[in-house]
N, C-alpha and C. Protein backbone atom coordinates (compact mmCIF):
# COMPACT_ATOMS: atom_id res chain seq x y z
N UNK A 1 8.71 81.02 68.55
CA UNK A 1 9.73 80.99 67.52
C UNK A 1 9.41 79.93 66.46
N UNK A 2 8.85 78.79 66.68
CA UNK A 2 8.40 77.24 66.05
C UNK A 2 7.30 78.24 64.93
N UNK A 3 6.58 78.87 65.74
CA UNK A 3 5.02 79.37 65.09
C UNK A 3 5.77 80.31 63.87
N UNK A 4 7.02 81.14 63.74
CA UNK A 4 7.74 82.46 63.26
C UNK A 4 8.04 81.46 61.61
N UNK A 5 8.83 80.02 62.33
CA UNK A 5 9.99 79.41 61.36
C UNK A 5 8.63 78.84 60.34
N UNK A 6 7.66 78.34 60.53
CA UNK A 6 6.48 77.70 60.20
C UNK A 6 5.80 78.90 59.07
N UNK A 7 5.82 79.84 59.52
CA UNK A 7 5.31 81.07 58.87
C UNK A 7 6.17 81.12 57.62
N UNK A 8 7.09 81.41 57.65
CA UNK A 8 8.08 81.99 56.77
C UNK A 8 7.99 80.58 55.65
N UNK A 9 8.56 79.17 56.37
CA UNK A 9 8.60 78.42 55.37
C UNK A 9 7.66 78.31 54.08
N UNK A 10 6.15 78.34 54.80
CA UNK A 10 4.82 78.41 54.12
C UNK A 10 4.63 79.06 53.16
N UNK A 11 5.15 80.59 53.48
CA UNK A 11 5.48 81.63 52.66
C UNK A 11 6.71 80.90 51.57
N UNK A 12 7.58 80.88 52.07
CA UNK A 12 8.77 80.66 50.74
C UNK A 12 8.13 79.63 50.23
N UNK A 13 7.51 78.57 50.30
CA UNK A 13 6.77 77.90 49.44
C UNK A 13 5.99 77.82 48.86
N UNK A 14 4.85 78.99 49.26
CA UNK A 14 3.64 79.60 48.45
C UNK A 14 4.70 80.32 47.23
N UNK A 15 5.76 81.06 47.09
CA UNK A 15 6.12 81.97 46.22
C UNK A 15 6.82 81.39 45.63
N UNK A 16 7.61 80.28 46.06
CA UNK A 16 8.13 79.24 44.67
C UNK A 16 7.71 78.25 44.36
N UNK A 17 6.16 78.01 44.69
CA UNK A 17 4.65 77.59 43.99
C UNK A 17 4.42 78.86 42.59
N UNK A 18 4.25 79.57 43.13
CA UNK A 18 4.04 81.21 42.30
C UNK A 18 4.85 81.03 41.39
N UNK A 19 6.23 81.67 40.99
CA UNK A 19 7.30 81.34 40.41
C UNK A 19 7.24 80.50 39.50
N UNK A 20 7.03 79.18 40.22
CA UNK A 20 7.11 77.85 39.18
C UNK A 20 6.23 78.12 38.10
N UNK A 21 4.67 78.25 38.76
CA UNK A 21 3.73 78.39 37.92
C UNK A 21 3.93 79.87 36.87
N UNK A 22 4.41 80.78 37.26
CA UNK A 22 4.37 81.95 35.88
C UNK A 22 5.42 81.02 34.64
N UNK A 23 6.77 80.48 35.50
CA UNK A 23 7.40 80.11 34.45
C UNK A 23 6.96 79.25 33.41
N UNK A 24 6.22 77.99 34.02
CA UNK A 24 5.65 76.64 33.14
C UNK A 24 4.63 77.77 32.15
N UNK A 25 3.93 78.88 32.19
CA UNK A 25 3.10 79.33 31.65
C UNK A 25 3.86 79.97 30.73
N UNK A 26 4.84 80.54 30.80
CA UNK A 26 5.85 81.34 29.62
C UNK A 26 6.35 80.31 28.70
N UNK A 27 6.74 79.36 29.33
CA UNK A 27 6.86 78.08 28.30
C UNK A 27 6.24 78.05 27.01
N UNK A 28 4.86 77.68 27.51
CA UNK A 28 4.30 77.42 26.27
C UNK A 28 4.17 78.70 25.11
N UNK A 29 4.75 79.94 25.56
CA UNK A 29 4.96 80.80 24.38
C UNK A 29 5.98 81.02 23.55
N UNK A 30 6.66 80.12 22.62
CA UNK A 30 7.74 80.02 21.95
C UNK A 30 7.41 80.18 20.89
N UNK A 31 8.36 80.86 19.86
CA UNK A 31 8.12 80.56 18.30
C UNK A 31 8.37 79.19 17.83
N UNK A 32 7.57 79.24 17.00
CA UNK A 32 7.69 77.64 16.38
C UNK A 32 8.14 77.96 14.79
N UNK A 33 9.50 77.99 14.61
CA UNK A 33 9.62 78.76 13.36
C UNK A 33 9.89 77.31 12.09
N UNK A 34 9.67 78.07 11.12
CA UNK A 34 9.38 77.00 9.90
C UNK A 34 10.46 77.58 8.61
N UNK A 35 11.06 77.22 8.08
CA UNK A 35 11.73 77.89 7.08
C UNK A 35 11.41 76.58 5.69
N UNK A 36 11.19 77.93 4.60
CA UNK A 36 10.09 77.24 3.02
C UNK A 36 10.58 78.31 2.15
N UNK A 37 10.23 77.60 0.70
CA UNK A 37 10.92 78.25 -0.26
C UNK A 37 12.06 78.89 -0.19
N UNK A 38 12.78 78.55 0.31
CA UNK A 38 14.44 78.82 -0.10
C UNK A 38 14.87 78.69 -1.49
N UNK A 39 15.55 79.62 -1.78
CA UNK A 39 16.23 79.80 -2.98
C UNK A 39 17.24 80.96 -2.98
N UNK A 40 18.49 80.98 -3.65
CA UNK A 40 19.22 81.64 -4.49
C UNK A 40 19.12 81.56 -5.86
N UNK A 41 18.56 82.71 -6.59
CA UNK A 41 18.93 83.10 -7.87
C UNK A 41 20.66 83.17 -8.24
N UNK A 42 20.75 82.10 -9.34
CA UNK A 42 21.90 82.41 -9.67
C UNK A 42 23.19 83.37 -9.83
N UNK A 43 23.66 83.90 -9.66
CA UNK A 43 24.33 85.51 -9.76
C UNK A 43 25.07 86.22 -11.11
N UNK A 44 24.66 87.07 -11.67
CA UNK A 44 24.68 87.76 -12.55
C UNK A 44 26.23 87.77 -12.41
N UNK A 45 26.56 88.88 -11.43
CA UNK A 45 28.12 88.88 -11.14
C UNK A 45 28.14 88.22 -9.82
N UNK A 46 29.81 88.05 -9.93
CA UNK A 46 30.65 87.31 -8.92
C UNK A 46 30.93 87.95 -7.71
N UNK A 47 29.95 89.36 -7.18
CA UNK A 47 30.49 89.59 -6.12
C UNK A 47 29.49 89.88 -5.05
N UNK A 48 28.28 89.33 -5.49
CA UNK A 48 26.76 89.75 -4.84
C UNK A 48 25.92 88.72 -5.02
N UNK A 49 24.99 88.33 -4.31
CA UNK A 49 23.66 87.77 -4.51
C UNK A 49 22.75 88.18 -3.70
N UNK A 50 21.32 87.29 -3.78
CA UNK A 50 20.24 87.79 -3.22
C UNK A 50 19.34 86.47 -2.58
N UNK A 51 19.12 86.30 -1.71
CA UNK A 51 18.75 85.04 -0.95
C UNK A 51 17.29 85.33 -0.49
N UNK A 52 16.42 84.41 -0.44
CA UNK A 52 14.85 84.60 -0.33
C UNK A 52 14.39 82.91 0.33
N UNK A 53 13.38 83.46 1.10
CA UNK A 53 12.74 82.46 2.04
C UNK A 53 11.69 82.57 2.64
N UNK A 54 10.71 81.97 3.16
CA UNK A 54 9.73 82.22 3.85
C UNK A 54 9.89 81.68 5.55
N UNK A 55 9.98 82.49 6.57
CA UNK A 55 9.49 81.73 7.89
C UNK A 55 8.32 82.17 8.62
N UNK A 56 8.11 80.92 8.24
CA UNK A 56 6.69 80.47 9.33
C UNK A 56 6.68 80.84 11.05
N UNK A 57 5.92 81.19 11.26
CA UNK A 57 6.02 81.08 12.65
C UNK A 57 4.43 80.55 13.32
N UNK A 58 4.56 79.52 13.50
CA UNK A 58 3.06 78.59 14.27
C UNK A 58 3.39 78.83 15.94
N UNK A 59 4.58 79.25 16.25
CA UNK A 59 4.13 79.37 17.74
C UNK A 59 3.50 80.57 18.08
N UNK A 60 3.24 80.70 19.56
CA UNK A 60 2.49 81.76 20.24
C UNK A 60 2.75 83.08 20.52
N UNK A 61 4.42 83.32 20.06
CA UNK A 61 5.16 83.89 20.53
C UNK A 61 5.72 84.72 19.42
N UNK A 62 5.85 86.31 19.49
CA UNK A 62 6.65 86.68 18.22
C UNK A 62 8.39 86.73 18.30
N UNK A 63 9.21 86.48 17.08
CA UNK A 63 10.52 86.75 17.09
C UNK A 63 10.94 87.75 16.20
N UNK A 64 12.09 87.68 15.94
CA UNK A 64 12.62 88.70 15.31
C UNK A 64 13.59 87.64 15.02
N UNK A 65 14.15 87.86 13.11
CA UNK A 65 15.43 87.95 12.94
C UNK A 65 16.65 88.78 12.77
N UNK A 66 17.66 88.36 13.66
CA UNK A 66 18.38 89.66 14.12
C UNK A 66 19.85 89.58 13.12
N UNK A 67 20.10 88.49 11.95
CA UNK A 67 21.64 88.28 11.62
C UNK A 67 21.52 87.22 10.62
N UNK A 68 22.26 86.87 9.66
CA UNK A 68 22.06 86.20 8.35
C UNK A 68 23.94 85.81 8.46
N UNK A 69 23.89 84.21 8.53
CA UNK A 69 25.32 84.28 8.06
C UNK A 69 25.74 83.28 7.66
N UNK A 70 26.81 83.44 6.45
CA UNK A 70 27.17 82.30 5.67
C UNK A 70 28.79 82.10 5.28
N UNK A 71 28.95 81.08 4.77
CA UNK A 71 30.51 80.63 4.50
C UNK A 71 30.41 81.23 3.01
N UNK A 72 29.32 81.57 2.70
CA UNK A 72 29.58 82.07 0.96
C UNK A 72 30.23 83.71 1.25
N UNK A 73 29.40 84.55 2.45
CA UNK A 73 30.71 85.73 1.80
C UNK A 73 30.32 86.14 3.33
N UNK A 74 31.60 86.63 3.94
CA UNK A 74 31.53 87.19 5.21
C UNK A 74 30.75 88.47 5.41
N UNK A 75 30.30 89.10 4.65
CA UNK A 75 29.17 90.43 4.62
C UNK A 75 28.17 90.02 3.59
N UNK A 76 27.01 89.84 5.11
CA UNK A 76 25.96 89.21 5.03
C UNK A 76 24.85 90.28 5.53
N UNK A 77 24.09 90.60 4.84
CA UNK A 77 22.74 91.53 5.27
C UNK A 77 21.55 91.81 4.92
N UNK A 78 20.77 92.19 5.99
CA UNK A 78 19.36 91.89 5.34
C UNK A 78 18.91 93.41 5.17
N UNK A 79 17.82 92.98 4.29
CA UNK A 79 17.49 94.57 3.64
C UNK A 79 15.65 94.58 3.07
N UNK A 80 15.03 95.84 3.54
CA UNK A 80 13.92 95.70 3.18
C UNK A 80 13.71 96.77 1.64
N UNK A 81 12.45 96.54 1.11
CA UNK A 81 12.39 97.34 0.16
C UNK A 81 10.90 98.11 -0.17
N UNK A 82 11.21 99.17 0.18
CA UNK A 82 10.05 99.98 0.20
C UNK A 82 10.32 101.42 -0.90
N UNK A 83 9.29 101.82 -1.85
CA UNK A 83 8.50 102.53 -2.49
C UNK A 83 10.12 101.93 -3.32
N UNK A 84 9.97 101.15 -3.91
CA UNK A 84 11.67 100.76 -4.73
C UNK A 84 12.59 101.11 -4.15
N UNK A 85 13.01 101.37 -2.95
CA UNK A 85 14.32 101.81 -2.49
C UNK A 85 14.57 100.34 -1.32
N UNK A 86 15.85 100.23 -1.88
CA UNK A 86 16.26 99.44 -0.64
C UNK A 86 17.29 100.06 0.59
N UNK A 87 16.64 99.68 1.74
CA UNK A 87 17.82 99.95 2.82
C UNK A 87 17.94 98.76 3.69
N UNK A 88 19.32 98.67 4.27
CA UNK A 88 19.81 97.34 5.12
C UNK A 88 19.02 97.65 6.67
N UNK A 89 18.47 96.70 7.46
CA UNK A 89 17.79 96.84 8.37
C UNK A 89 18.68 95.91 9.64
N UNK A 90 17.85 96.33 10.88
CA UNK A 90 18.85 95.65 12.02
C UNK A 90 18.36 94.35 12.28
N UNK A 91 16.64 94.16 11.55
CA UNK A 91 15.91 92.82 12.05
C UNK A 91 14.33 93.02 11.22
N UNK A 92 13.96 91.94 11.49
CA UNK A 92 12.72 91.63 10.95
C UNK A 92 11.85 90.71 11.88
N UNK A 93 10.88 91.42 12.09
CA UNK A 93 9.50 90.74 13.31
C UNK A 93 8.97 89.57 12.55
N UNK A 94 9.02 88.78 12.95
CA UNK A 94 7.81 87.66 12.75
C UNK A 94 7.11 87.20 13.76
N UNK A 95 5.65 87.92 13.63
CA UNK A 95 4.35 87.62 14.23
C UNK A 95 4.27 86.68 15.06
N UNK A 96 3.73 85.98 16.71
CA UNK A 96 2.88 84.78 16.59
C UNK A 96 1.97 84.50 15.33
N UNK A 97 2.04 83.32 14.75
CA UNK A 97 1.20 82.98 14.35
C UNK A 97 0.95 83.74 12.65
N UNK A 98 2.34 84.04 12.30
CA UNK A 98 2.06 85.16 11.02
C UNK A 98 3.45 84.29 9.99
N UNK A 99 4.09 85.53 9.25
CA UNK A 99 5.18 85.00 8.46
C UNK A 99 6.07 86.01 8.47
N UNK A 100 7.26 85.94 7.99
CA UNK A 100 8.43 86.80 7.38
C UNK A 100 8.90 86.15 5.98
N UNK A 101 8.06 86.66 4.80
CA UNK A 101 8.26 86.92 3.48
C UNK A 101 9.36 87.43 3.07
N UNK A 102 10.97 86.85 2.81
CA UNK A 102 11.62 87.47 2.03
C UNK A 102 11.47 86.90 0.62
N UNK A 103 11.42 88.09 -0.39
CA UNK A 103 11.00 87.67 -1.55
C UNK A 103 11.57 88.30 -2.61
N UNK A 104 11.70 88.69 -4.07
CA UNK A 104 12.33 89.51 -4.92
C UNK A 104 11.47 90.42 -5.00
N UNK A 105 11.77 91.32 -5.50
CA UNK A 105 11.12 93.08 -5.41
C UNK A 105 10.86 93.13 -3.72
N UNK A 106 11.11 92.36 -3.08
CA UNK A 106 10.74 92.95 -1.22
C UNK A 106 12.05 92.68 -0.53
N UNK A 107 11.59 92.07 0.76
CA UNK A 107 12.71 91.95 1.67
C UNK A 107 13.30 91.13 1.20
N UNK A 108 14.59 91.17 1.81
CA UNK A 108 15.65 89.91 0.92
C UNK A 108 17.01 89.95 2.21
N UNK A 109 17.73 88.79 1.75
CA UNK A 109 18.94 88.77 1.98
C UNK A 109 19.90 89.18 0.99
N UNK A 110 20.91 89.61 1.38
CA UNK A 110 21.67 90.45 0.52
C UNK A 110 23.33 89.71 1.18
N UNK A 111 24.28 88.88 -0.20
CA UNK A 111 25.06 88.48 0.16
C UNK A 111 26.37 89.49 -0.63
N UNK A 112 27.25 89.92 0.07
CA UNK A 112 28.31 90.95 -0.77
C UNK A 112 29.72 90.21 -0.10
N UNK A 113 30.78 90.47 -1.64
CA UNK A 113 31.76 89.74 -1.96
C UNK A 113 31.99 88.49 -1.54
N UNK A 114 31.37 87.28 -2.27
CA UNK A 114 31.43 86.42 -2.43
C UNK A 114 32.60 85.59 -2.65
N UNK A 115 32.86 84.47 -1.73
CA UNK A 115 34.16 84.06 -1.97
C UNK A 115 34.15 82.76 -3.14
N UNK A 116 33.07 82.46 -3.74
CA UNK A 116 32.67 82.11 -4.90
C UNK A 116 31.20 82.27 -5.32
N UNK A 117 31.37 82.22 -6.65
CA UNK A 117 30.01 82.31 -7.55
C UNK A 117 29.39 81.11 -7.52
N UNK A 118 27.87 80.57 -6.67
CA UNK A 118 27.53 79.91 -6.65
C UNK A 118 26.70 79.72 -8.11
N UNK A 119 26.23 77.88 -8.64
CA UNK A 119 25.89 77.70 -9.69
C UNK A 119 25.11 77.28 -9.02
N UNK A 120 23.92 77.01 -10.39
CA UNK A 120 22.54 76.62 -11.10
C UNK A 120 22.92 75.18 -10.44
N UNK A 121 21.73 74.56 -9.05
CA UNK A 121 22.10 73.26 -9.24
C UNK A 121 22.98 72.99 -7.64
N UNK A 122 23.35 73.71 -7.18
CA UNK A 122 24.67 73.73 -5.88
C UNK A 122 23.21 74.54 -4.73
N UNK A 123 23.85 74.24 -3.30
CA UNK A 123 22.89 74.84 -2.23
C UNK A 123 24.00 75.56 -1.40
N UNK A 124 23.24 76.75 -0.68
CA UNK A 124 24.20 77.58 0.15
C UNK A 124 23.61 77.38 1.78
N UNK A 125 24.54 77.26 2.52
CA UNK A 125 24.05 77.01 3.45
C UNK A 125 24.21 78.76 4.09
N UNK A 126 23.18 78.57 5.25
CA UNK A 126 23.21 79.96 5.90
C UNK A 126 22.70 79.08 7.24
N UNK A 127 23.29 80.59 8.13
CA UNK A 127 22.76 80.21 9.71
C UNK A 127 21.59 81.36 9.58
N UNK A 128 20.20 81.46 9.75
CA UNK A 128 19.58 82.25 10.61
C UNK A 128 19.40 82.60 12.48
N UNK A 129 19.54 83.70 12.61
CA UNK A 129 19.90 84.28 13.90
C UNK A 129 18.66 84.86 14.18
N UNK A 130 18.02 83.94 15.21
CA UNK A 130 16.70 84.69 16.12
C UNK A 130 17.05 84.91 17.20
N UNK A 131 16.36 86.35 17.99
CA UNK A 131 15.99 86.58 19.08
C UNK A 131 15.62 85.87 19.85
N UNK A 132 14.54 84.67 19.85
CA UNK A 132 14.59 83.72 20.68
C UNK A 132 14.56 82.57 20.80
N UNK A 133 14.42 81.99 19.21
CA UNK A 133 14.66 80.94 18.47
C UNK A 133 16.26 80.17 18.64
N UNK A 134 17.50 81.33 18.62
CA UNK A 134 18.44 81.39 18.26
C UNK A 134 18.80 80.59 16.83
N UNK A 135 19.63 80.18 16.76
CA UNK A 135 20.50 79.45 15.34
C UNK A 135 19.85 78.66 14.48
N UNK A 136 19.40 78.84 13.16
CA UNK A 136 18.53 78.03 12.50
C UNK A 136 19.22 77.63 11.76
N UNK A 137 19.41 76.78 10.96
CA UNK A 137 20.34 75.94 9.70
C UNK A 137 19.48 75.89 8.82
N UNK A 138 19.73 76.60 7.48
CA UNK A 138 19.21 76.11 6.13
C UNK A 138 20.15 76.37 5.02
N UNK A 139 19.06 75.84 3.93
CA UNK A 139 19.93 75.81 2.87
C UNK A 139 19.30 76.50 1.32
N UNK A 140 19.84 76.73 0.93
CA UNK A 140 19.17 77.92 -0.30
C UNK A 140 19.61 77.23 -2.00
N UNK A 141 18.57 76.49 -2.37
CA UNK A 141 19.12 75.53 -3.90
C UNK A 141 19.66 76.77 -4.57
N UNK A 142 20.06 76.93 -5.37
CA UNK A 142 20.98 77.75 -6.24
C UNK A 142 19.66 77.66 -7.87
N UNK A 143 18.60 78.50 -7.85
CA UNK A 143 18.18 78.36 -9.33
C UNK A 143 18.81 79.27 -10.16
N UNK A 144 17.47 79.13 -11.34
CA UNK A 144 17.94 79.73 -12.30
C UNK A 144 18.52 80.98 -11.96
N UNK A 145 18.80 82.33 -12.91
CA UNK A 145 18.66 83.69 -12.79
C UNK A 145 17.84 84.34 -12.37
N UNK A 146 16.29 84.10 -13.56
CA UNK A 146 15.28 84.54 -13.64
C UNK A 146 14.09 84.15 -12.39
N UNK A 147 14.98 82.63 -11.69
CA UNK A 147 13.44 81.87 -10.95
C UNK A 147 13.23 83.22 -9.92
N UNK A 148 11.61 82.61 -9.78
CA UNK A 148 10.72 83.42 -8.98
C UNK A 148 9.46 82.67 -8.62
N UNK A 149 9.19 81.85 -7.77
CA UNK A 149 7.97 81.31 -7.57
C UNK A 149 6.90 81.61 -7.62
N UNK A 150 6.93 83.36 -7.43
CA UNK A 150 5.74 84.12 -7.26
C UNK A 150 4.87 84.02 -8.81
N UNK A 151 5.85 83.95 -9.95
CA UNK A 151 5.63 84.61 -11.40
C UNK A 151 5.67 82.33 -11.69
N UNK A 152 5.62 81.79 -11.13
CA UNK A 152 5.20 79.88 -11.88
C UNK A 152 4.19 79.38 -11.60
């Protein structure tokens, strides 16, 4: 019976040896996300805008953003844009080791009825919502109309 209890223990300890080790190894695959060039273009009208950013992702691991949300207008959404057409999407992949480009004429954030018209000069804060990142905090300067980094 001594030789049975001896067995088994060995075992449950070889497999949460095992265990331990897959987990410490999943570890090191996280996104390492980066958020750059933020901006809001000023808003034409008072009941829409358009929000743009770049995230980085240097970790090993790909994410997705799954949700965009702000105190500027409770319908908040993201939207890609292909052959000129835009449609609202459920998420956006970002690569290990790649980017997620929202930009003007492409993907974007899309803010509708605004509970004010942000100005030239003021920052909007937003939460970004990852898949495994979770909750990111940034902030979006308020430029001109026209700014576009791509076209300076």
């Amino acid at each position: 019976m001594n030789r049975r209890t001896t067995l088994a223990a060995a075992t449950a300890l070889t497999a949460g040896l095992a265990l331990a080790g897959c987990s410490s190894s999943s570890s090191d695959a996280e996104p390492e996300l980066k958020i750059g060039q933020a901006f809001m273009p000023e808003p034409v009208n008072a009941d829409m805008a358009g929000g743009f950013l770049v995230v980085k992702n240097e970790g090993k691991a790909a994410d997705k953003l799954t949700k965009v949300t702000s105190p500027l207008a409770d319908d908040v959404t993201i939207h890609e844009t292909k052959n000129q057409k835009m449609r609202e999407v459920k998420s956006f992949d970002i690569p290990a080791g790649g980017e997620l480009d929202l930009e003007r004429g492409g993907s974007h954030i899309m803010f509708m009825g605004l509970k004010k018209k942000p100005k030239q000069g003021e920052k909007v804060s937003i939460e970004l919502h990852f898949e495994k990142a979770g909750l990111v905090k940034a902030e979006l300067p308020v430029k001109e109309t026209t700014y576009n980094p791509k076209h300076h």
